[in-house]
C-alpha atoms as a PDB file:
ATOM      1  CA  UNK A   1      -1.092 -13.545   1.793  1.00  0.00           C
ATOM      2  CA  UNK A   2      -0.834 -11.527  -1.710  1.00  0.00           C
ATOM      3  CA  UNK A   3       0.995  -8.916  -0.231  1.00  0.00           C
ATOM      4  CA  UNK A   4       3.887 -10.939   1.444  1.00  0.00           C
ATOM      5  CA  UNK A   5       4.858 -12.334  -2.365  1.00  0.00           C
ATOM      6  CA  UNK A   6       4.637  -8.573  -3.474  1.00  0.00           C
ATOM      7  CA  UNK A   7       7.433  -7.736  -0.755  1.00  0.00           C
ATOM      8  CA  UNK A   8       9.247 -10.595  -2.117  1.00  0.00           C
ATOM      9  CA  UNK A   9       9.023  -9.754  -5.206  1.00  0.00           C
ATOM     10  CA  UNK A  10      10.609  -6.404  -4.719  1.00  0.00           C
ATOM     11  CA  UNK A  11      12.988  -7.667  -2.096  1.00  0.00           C
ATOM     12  CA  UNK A  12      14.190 -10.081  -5.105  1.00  0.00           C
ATOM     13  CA  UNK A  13      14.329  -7.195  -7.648  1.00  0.00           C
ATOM     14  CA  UNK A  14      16.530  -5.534  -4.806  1.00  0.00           C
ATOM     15  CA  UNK A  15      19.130  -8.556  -4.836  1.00  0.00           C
ATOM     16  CA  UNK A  16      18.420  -9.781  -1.008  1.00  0.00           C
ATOM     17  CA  UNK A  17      20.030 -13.074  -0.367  1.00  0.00           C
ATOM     18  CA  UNK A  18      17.463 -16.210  -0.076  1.00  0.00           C
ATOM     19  CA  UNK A  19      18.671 -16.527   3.574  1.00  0.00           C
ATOM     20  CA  UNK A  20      17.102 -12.962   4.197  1.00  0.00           C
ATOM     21  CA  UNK A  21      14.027 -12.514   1.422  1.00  0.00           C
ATOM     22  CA  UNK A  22      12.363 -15.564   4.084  1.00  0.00           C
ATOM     23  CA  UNK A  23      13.545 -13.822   7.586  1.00  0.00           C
ATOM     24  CA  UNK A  24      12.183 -10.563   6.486  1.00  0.00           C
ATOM     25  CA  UNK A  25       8.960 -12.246   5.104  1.00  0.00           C
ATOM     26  CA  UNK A  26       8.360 -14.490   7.936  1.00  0.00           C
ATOM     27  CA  UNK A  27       9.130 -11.429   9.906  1.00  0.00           C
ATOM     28  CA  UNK A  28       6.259  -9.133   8.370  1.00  0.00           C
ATOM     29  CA  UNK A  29       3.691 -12.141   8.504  1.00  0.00           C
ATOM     30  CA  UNK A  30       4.351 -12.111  12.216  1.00  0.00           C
ATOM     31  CA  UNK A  31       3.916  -8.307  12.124  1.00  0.00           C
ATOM     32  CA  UNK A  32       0.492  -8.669  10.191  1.00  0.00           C
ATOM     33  CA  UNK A  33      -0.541 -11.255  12.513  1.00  0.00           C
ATOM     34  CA  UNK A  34       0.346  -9.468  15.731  1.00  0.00           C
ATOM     35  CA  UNK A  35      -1.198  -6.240  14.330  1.00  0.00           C
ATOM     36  CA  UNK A  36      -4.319  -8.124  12.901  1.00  0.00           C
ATOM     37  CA  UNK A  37      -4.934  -5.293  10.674  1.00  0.00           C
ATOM     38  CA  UNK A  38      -7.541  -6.632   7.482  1.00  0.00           C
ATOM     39  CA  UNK A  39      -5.837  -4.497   4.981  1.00  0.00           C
ATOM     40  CA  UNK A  40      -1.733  -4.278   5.276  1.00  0.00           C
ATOM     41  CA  UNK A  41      -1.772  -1.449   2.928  1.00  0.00           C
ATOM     42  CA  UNK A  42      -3.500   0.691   5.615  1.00  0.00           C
ATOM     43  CA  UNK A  43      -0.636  -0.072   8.242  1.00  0.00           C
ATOM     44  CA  UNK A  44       0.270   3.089   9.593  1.00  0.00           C
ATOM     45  CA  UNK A  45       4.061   4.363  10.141  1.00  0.00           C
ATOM     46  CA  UNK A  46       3.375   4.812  13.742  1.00  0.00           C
ATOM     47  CA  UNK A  47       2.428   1.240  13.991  1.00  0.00           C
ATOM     48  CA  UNK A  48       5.120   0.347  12.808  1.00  0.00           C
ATOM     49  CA  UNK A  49       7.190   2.198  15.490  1.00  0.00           C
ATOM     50  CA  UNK A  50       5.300   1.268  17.912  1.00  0.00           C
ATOM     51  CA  UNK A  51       5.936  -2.513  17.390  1.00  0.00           C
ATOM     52  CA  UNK A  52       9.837  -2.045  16.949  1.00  0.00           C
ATOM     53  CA  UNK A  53       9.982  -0.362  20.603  1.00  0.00           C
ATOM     54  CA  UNK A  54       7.542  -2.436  22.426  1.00  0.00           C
ATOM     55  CA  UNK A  55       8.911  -6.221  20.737  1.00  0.00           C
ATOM     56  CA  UNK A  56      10.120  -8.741  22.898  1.00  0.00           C
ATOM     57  CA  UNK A  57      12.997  -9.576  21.246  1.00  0.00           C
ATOM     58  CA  UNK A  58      14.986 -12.891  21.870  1.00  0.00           C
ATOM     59  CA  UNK A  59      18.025 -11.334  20.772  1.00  0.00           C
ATOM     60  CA  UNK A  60      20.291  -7.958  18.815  1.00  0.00           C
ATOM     61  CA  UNK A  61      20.209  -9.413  15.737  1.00  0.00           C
ATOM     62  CA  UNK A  62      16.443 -10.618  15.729  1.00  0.00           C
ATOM     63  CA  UNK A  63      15.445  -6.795  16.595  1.00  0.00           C
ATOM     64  CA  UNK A  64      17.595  -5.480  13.478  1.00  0.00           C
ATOM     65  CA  UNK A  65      16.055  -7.807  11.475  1.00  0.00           C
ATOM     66  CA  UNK A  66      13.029  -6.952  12.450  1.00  0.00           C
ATOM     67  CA  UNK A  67      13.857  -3.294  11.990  1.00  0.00           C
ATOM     68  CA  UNK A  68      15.561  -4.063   8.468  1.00  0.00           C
ATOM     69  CA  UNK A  69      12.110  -5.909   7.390  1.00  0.00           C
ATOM     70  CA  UNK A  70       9.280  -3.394   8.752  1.00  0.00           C
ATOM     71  CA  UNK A  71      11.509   0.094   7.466  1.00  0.00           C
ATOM     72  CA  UNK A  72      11.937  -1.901   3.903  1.00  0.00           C
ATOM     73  CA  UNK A  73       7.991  -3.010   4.011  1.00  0.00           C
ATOM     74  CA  UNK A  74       7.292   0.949   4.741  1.00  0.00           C
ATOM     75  CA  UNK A  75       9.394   1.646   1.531  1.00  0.00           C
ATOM     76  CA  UNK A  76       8.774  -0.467  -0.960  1.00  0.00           C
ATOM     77  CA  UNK A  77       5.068  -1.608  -0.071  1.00  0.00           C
ATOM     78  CA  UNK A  78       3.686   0.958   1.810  1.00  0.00           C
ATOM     79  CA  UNK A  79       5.472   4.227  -0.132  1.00  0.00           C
ATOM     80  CA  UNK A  80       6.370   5.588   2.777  1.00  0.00           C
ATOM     81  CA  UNK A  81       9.176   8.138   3.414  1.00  0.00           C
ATOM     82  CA  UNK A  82      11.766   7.058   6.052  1.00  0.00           C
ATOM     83  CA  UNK A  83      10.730  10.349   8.343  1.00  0.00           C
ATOM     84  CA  UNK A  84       8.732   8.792  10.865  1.00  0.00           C
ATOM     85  CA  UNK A  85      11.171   5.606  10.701  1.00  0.00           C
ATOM     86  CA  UNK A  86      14.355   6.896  10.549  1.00  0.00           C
ATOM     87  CA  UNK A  87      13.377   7.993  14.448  1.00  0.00           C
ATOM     88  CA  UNK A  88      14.083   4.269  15.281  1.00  0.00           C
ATOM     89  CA  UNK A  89      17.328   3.673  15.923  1.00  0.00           C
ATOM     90  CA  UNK A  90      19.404   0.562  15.819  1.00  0.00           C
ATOM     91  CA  UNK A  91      20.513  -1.068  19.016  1.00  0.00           C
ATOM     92  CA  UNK A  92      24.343  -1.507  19.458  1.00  0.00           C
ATOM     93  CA  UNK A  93      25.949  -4.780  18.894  1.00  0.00           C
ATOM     94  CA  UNK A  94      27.297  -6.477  21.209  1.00  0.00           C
ATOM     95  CA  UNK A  95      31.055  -6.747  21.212  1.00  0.00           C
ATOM     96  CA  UNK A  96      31.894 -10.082  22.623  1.00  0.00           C
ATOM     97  CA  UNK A  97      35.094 -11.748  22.815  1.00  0.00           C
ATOM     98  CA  UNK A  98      35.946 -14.557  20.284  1.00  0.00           C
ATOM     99  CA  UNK A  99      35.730 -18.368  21.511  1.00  0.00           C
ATOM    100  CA  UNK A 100      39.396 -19.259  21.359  1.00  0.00           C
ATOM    101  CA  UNK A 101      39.808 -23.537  20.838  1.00  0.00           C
ATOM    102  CA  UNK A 102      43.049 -25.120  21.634  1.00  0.00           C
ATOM    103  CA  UNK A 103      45.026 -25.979  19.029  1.00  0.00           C
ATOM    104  CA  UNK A 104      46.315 -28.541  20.207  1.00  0.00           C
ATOM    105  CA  UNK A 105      42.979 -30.378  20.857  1.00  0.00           C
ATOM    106  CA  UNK A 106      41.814 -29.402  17.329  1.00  0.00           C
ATOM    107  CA  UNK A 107      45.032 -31.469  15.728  1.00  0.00           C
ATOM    108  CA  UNK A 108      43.713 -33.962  18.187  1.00  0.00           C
ATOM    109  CA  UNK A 109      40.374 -34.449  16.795  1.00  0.00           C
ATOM    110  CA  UNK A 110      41.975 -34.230  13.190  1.00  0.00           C
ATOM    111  CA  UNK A 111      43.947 -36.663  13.339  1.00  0.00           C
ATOM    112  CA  UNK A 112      41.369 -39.381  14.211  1.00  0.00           C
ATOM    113  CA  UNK A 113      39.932 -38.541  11.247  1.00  0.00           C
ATOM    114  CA  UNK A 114      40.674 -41.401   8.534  1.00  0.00           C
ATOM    115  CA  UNK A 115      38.510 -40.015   5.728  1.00  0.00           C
ATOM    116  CA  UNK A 116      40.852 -38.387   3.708  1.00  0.00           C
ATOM    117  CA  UNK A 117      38.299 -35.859   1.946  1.00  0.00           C
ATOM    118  CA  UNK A 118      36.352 -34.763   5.467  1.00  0.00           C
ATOM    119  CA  UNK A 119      39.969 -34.090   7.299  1.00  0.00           C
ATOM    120  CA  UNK A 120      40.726 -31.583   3.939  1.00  0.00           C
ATOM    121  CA  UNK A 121      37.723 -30.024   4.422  1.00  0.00           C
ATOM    122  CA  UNK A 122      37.710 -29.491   8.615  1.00  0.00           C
ATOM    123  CA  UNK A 123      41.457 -28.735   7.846  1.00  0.00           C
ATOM    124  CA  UNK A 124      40.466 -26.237   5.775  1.00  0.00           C
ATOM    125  CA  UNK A 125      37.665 -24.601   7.750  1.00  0.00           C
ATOM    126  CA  UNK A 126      39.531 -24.178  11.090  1.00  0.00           C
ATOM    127  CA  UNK A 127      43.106 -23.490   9.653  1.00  0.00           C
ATOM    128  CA  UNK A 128      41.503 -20.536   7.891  1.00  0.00           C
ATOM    129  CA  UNK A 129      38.300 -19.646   9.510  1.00  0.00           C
ATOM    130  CA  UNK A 130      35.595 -20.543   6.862  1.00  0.00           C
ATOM    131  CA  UNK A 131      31.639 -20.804   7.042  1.00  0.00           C
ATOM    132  CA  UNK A 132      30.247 -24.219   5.974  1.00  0.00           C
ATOM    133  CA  UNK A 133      28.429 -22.544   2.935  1.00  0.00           C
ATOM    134  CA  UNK A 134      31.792 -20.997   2.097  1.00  0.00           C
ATOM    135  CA  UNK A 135      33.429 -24.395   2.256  1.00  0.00           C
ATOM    136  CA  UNK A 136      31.159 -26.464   0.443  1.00  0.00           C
ATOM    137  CA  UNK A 137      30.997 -24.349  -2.080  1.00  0.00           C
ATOM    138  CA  UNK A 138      35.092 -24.191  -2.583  1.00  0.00           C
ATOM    139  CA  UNK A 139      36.077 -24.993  -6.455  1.00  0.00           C
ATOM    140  CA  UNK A 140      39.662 -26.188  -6.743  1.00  0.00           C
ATOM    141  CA  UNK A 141      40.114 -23.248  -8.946  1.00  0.00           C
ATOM    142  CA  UNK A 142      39.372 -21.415  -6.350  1.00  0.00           C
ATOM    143  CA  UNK A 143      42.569 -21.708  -4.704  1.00  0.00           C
ATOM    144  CA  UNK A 144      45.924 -20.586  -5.392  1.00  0.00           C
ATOM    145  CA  UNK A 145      48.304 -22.646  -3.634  1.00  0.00           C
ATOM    146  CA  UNK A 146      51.680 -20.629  -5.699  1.00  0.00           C
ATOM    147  CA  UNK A 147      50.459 -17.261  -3.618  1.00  0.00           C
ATOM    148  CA  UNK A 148      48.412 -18.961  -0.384  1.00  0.00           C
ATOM    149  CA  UNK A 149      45.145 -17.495  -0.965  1.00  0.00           C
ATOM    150  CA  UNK A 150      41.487 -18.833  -1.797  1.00  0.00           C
ATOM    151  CA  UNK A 151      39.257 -17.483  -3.338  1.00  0.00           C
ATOM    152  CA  UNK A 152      35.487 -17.668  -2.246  1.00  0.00           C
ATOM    153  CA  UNK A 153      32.804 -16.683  -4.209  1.00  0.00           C
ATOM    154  CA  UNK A 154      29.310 -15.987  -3.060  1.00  0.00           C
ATOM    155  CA  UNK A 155      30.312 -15.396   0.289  1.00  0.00           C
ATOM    156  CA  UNK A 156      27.900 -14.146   3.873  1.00  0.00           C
ATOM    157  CA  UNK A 157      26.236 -11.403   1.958  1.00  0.00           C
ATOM    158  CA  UNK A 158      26.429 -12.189  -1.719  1.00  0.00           C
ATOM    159  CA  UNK A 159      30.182 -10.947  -1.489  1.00  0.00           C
ATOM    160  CA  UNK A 160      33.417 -12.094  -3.099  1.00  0.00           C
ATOM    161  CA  UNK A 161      36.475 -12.177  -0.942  1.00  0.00           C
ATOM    162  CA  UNK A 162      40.145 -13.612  -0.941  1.00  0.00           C
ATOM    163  CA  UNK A 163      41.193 -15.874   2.169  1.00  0.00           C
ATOM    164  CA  UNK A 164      44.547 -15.586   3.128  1.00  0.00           C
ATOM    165  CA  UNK A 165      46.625 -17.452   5.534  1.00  0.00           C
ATOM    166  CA  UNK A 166      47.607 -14.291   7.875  1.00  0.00           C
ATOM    167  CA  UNK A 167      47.304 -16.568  11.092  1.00  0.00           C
ATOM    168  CA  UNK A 168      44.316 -18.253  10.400  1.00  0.00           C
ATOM    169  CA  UNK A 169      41.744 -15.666   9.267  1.00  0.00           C
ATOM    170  CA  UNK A 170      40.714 -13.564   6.349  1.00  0.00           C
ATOM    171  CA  UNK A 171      41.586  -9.996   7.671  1.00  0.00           C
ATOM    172  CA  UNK A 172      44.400  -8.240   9.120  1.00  0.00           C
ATOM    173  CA  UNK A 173      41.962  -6.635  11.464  1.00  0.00           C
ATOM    174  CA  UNK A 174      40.478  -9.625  12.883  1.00  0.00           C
ATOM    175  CA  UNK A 175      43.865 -10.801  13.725  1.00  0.00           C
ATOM    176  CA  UNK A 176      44.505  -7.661  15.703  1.00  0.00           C
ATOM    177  CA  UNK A 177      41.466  -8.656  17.645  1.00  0.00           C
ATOM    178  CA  UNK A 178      42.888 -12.226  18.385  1.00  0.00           C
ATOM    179  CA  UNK A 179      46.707 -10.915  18.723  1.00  0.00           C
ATOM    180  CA  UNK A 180      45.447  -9.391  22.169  1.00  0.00           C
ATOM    181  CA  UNK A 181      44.386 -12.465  23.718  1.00  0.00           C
ATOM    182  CA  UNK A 182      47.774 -13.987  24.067  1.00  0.00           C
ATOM    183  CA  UNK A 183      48.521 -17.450  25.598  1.00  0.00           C
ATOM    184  CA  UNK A 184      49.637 -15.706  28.544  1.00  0.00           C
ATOM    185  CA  UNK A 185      46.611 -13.819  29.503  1.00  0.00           C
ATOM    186  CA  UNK A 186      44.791 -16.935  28.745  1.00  0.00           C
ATOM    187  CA  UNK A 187      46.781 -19.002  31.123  1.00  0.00           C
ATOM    188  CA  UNK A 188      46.033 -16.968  33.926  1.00  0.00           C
ATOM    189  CA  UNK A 189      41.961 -16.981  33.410  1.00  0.00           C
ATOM    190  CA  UNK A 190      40.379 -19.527  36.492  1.00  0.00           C
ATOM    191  CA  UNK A 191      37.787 -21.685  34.825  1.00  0.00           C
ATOM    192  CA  UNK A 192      34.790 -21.525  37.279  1.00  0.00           C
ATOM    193  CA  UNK A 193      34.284 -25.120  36.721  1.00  0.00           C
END
């Protein structure tokens, strides 16, 4: 379909990652589809709308991505304002607590790990909390072992950012978030199993 390589075209121009230039197209061919409107161009805003609230979404982050691709196919292809659009609203994400592994078992599973090159790496990525891309993608340049940090370019979003070893993980904030689940509180948690 012309107009899908139009939208990624200008989604390109925009400087959306590869990872979300395919989501958002695959995610207006669906619309097209579902719609079966012959001409795209005539797609009304209140189609549109109507789609995002009636959906059947699998999950939060599908539905914002779906919102994210149909209010920047409005824009871009259509020319529309964001008046009708701006009506939807986003749904709130989920605030779930984070999966906590033992450390114990971790060093565990480490140290049966005779490769010298893929314990460095799984080292790396649970001491400090890394995404695959981010790891495989680590330069030794990249890190500064005189002040403890790493550096790691190109990161989730197309974003820079400096790793350092504040108990594991890349923010001061997201240790907050793990200092409240202590050991303690843990302990006392009955597995239903």
């Amino acid at each position: 379909m012309v107009i899908l390589k139009i939208y990624e075209i200008k989604l390109r121009n925009k400087n959306y990652s590869d990872n979300t230039i395919e989501i958002y197209c695959s995610y207006l061919n669906s619309f097209l589809k579902l719609i079966d409107i012959k001409d795209p161009y005539q797609v009304r805003t209140l189609e549109i709308s109507d789609f995002l609230e009636n959906f059947n979404y699998t999950s939060i982050a599908q539905q914002n991505q779906y919102i994210g691709a149909l209010k920047l196919f409005a824009k871009l292809i259509l020319n529309k304002k964001n008046i009708h659009l701006s009506k939807i609203k986003r749904p709130r994400g989920e605030r779930k607590l984070p999966r906590v592994i033992d450390t114990r078992l971790i060093k565990e599973q480490l140290s049966k790990i005779d490769n010298l090159k893929h314990k460095a790496i799984l080292t790396l990525t649970y001491s400090v909390g890394l995404r695959v891309s981010e790891v495989v993608n680590i330069k030794i340049e990249d890190i500064d072992s005189t002040r403890m940090i790493i550096y790691i370019n190109n990161a989730k979003g197309r974003k820079d950012r400096i790793v350092q070893k504040i108990a594991g993980h890349s923010s001061s904030k997201t240790t907050e978030i793990y200092t409240h689940i202590s050991n303690e509180i843990l302990n006392k948690v009955e597995l239903p199993i």
